[in-house]
PDB file of N, CA and C in Angstrom:
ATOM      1  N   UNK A   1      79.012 106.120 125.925  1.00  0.00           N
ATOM      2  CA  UNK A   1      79.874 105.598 124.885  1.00  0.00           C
ATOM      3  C   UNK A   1      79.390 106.028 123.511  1.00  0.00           C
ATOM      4  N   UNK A   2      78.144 105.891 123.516  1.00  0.00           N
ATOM      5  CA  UNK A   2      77.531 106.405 122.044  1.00  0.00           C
ATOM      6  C   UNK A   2      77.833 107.591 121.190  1.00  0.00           C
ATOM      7  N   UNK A   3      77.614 108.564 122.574  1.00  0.00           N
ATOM      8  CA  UNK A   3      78.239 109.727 122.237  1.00  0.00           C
ATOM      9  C   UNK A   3      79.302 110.087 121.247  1.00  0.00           C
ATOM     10  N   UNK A   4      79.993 109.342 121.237  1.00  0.00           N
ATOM     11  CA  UNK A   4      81.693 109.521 121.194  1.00  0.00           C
ATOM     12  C   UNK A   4      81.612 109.471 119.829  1.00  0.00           C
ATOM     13  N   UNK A   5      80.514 108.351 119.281  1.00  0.00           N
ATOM     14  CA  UNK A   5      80.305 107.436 117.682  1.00  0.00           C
ATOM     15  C   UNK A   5      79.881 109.058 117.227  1.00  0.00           C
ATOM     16  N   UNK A   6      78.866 109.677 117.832  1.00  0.00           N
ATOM     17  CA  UNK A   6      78.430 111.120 116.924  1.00  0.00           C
ATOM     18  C   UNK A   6      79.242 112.285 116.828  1.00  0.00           C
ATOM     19  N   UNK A   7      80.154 112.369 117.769  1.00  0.00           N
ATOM     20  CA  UNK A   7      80.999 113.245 118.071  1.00  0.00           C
ATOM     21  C   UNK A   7      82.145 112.775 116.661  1.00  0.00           C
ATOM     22  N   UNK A   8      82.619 111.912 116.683  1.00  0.00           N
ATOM     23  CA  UNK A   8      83.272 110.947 115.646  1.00  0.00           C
ATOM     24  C   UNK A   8      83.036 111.511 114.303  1.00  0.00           C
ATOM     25  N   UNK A   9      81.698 111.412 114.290  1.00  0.00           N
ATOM     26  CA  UNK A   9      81.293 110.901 112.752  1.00  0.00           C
ATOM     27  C   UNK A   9      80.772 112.785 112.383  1.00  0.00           C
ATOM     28  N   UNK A  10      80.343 113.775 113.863  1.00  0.00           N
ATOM     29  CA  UNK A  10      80.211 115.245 112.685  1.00  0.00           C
ATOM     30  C   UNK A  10      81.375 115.421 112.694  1.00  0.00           C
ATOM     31  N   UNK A  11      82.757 115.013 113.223  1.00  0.00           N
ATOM     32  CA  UNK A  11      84.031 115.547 113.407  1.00  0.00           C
ATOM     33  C   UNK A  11      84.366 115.723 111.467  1.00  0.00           C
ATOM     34  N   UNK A  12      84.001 114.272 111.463  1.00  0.00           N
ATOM     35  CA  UNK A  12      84.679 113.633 110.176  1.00  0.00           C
ATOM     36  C   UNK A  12      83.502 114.253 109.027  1.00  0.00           C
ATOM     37  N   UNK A  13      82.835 115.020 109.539  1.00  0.00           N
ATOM     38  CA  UNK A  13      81.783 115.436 108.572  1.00  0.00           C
ATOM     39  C   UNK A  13      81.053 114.032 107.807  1.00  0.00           C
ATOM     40  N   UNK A  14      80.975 113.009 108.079  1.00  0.00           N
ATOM     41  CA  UNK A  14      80.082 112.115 107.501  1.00  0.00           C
ATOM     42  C   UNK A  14      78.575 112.442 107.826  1.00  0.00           C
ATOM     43  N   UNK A  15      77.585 111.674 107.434  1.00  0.00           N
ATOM     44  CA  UNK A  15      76.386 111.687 107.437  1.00  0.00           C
ATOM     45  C   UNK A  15      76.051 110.147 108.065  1.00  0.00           C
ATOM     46  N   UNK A  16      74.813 110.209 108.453  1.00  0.00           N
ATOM     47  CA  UNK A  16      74.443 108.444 109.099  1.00  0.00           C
ATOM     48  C   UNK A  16      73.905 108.180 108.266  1.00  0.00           C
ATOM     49  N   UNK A  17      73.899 108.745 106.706  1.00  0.00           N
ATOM     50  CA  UNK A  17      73.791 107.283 105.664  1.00  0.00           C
ATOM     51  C   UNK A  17      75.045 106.730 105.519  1.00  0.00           C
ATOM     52  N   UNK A  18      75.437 107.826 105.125  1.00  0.00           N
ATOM     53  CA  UNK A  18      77.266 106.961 104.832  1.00  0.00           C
ATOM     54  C   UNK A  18      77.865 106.232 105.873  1.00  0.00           C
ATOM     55  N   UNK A  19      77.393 106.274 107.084  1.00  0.00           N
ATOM     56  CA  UNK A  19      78.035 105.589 107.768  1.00  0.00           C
ATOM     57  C   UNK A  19      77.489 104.096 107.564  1.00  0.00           C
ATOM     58  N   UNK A  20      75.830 104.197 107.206  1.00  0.00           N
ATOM     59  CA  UNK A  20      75.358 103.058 107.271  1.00  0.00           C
ATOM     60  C   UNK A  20      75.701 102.595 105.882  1.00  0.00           C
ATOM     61  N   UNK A  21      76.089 103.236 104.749  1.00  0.00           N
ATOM     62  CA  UNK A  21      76.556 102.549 103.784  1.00  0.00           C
ATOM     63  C   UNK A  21      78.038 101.591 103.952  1.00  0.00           C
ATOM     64  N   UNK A  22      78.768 101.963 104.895  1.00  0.00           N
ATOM     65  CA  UNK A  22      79.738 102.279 105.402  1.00  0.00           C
ATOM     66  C   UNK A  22      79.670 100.513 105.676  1.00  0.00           C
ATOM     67  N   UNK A  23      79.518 100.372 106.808  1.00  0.00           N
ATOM     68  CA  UNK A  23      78.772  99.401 107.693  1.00  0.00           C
ATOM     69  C   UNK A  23      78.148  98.634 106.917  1.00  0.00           C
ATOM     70  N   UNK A  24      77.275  98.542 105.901  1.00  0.00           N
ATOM     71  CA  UNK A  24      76.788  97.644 104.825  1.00  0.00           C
ATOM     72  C   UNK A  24      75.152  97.562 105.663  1.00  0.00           C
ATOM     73  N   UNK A  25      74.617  98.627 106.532  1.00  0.00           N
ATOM     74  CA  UNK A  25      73.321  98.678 107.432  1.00  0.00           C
ATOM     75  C   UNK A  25      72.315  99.411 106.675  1.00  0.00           C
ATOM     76  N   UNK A  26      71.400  99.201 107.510  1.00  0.00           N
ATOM     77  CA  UNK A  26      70.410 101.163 107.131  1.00  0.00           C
ATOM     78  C   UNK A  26      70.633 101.972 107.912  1.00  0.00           C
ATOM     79  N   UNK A  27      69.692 103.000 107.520  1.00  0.00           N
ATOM     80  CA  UNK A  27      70.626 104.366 108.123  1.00  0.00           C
ATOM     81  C   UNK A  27      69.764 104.089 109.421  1.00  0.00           C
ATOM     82  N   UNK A  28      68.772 103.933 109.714  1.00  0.00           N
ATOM     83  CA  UNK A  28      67.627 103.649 110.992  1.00  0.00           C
ATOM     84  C   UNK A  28      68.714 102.973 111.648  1.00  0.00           C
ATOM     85  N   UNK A  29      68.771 101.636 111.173  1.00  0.00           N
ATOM     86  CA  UNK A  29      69.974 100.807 111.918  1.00  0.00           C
ATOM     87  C   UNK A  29      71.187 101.268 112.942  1.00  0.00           C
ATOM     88  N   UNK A  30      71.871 102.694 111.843  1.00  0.00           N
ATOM     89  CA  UNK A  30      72.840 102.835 112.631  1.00  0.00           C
ATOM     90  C   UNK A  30      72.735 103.765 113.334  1.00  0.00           C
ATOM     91  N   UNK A  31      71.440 105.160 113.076  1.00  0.00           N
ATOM     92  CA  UNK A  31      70.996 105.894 113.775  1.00  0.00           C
ATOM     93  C   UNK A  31      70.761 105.257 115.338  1.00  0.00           C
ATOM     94  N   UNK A  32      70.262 103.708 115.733  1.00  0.00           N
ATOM     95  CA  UNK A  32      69.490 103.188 116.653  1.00  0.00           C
ATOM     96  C   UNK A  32      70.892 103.173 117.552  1.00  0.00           C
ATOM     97  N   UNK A  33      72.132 102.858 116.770  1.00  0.00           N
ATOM     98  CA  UNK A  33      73.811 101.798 117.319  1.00  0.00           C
ATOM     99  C   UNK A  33      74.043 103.622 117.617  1.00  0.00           C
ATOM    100  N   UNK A  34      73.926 104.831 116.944  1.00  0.00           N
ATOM    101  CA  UNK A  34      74.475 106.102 117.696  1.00  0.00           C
ATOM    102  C   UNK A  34      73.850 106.205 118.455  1.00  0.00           C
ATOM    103  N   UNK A  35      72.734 106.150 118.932  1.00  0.00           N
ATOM    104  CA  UNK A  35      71.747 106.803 120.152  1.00  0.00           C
ATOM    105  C   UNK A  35      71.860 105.620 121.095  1.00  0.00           C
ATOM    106  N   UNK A  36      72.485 104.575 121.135  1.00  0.00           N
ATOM    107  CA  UNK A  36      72.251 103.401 122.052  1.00  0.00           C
ATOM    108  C   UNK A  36      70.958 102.690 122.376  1.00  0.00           C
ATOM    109  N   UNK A  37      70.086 102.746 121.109  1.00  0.00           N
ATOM    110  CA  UNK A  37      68.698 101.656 121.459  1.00  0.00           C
ATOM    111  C   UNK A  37      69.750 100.684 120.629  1.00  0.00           C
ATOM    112  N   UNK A  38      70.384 100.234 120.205  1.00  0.00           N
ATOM    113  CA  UNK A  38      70.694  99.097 119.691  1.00  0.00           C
ATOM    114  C   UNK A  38      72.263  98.744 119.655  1.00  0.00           C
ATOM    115  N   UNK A  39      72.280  97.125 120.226  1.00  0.00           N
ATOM    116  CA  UNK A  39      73.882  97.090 120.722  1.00  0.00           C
ATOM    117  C   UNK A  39      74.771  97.186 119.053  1.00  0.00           C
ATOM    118  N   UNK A  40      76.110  97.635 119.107  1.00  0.00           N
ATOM    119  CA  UNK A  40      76.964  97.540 118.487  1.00  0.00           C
ATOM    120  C   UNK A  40      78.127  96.408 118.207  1.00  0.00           C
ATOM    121  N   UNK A  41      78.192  95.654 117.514  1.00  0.00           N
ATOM    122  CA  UNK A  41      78.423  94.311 117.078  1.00  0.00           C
ATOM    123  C   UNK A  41      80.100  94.733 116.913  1.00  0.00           C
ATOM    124  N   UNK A  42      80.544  93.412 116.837  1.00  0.00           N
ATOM    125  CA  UNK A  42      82.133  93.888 116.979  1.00  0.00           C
ATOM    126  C   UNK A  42      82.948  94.024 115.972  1.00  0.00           C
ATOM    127  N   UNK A  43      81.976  93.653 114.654  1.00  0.00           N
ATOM    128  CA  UNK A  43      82.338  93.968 113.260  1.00  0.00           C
ATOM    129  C   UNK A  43      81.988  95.378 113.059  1.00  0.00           C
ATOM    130  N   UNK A  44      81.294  95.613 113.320  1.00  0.00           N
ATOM    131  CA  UNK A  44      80.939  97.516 113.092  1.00  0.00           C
ATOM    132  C   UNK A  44      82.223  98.147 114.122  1.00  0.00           C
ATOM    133  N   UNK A  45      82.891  97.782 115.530  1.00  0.00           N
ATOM    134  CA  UNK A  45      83.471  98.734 116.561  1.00  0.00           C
ATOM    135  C   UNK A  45      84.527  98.367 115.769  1.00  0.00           C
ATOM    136  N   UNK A  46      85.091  97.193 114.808  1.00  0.00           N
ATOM    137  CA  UNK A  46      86.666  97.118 113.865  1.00  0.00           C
ATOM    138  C   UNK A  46      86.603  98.157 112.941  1.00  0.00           C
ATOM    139  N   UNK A  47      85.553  98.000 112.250  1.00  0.00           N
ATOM    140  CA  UNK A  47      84.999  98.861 111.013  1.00  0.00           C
ATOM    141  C   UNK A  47      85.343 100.424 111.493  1.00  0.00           C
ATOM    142  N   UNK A  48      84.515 100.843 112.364  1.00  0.00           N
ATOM    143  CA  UNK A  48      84.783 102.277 112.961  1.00  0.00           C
ATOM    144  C   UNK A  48      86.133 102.791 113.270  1.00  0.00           C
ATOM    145  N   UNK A  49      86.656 101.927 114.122  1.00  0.00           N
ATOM    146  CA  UNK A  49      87.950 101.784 114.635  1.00  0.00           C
ATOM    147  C   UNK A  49      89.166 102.195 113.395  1.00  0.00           C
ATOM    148  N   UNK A  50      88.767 101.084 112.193  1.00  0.00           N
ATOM    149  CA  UNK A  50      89.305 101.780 111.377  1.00  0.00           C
ATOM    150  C   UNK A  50      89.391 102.936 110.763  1.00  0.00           C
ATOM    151  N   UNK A  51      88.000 103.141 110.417  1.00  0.00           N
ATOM    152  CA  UNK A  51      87.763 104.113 109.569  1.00  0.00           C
ATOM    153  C   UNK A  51      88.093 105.383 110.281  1.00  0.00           C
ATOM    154  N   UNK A  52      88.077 105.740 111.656  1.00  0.00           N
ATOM    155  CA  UNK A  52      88.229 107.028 112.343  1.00  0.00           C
ATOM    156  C   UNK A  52      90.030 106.962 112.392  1.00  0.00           C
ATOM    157  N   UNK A  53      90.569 106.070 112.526  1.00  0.00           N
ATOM    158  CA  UNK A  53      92.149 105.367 112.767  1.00  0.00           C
ATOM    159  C   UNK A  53      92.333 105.171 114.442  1.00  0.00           C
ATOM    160  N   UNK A  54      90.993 105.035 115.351  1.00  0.00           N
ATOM    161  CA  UNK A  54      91.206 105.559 116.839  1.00  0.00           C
ATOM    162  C   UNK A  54      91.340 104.066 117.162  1.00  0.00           C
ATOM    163  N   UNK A  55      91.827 103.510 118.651  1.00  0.00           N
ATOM    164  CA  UNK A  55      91.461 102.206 118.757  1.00  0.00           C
ATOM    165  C   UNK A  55      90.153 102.146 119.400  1.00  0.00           C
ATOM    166  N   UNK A  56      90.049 101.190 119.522  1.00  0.00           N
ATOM    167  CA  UNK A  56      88.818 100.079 119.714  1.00  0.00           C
ATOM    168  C   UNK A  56      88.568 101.133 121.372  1.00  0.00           C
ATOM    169  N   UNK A  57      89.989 100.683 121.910  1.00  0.00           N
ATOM    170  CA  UNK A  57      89.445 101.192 123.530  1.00  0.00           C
ATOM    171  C   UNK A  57      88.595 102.729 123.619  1.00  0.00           C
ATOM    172  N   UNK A  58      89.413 103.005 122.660  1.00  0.00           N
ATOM    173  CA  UNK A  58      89.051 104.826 122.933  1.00  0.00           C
ATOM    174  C   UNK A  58      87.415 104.805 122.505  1.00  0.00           C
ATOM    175  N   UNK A  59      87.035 104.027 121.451  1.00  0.00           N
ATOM    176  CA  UNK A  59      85.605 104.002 120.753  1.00  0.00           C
ATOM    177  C   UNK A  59      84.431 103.696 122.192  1.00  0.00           C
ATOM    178  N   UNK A  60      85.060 102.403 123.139  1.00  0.00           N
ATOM    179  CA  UNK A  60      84.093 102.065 124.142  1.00  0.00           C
ATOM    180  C   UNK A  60      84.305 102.939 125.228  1.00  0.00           C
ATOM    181  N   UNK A  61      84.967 103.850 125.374  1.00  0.00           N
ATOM    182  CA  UNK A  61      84.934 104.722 126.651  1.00  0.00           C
ATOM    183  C   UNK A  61      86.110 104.122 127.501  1.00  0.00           C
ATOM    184  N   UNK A  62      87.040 103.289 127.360  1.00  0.00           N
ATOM    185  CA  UNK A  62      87.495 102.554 128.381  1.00  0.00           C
ATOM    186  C   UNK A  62      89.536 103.627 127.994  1.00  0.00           C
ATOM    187  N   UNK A  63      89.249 104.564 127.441  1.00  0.00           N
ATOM    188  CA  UNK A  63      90.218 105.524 127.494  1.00  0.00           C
ATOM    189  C   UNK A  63      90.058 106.619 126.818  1.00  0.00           C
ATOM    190  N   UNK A  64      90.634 107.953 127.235  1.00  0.00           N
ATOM    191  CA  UNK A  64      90.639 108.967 126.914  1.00  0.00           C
ATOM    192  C   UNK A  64      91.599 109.398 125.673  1.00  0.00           C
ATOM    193  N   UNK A  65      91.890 108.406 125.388  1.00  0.00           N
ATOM    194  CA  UNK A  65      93.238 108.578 124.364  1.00  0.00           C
ATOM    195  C   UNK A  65      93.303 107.862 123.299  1.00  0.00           C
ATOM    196  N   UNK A  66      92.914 108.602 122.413  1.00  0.00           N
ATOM    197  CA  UNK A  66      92.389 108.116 120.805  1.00  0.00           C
ATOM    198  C   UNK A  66      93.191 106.850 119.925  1.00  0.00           C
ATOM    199  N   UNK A  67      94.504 107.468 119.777  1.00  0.00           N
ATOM    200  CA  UNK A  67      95.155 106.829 119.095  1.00  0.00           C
ATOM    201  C   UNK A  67      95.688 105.235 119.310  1.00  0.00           C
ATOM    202  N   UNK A  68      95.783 104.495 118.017  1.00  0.00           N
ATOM    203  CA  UNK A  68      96.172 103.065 118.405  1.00  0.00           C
ATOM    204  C   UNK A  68      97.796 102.953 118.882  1.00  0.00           C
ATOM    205  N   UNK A  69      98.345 102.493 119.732  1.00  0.00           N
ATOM    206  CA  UNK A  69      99.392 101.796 120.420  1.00  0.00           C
ATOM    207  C   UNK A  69     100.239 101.148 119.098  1.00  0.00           C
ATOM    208  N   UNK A  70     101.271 101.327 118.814  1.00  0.00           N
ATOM    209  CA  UNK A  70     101.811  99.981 117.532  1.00  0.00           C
ATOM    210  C   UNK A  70     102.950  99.333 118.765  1.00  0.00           C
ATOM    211  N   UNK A  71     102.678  98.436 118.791  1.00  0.00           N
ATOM    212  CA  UNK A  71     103.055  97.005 119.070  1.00  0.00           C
ATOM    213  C   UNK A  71     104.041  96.408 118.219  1.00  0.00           C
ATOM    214  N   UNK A  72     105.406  96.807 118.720  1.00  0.00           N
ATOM    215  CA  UNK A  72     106.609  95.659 117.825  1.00  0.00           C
ATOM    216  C   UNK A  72     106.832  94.750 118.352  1.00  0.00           C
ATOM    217  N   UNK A  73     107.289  93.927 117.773  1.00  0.00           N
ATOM    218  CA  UNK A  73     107.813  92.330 118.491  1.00  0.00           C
ATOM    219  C   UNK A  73     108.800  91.904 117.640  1.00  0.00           C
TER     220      UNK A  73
END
């Protein structure tokens, strides 16, 4: 799953400070949440989610298919 966060973030050409500025972290911090020594909180997977525009599912591995669903009602 981690993977996906680095793949993500050289896509978007960011850096893992900015991400950790991003996030309101340190950069160690979020370096630890890309490599998977450290779990990822569900305020950072909204945060990401946004910021890439992908959903949530696509971020945890639980689909191959980036984009968010819009939902009318």
């Amino acid at each position: 799953m981690y993977r996906r966060f680095k793949d993500l973030r050289e896509d978007s050409d960011y850096t893992q400070e900015y991400l950790a500025n991003y996030l309101s972290c340190s950069q160690s911090a979020y370096s630890k949440i890309e490599s998977g020594r450290r779990q990822l909180s569900i305020d950072y997977l909204i945060k990401l989610s946004a910021l890439y525009s992908v959903s949530t599912d696509y971020l945890l591995e639980l689909t191959d298919y980036p984009y968010r669903l819009n939902s009318q009602k």
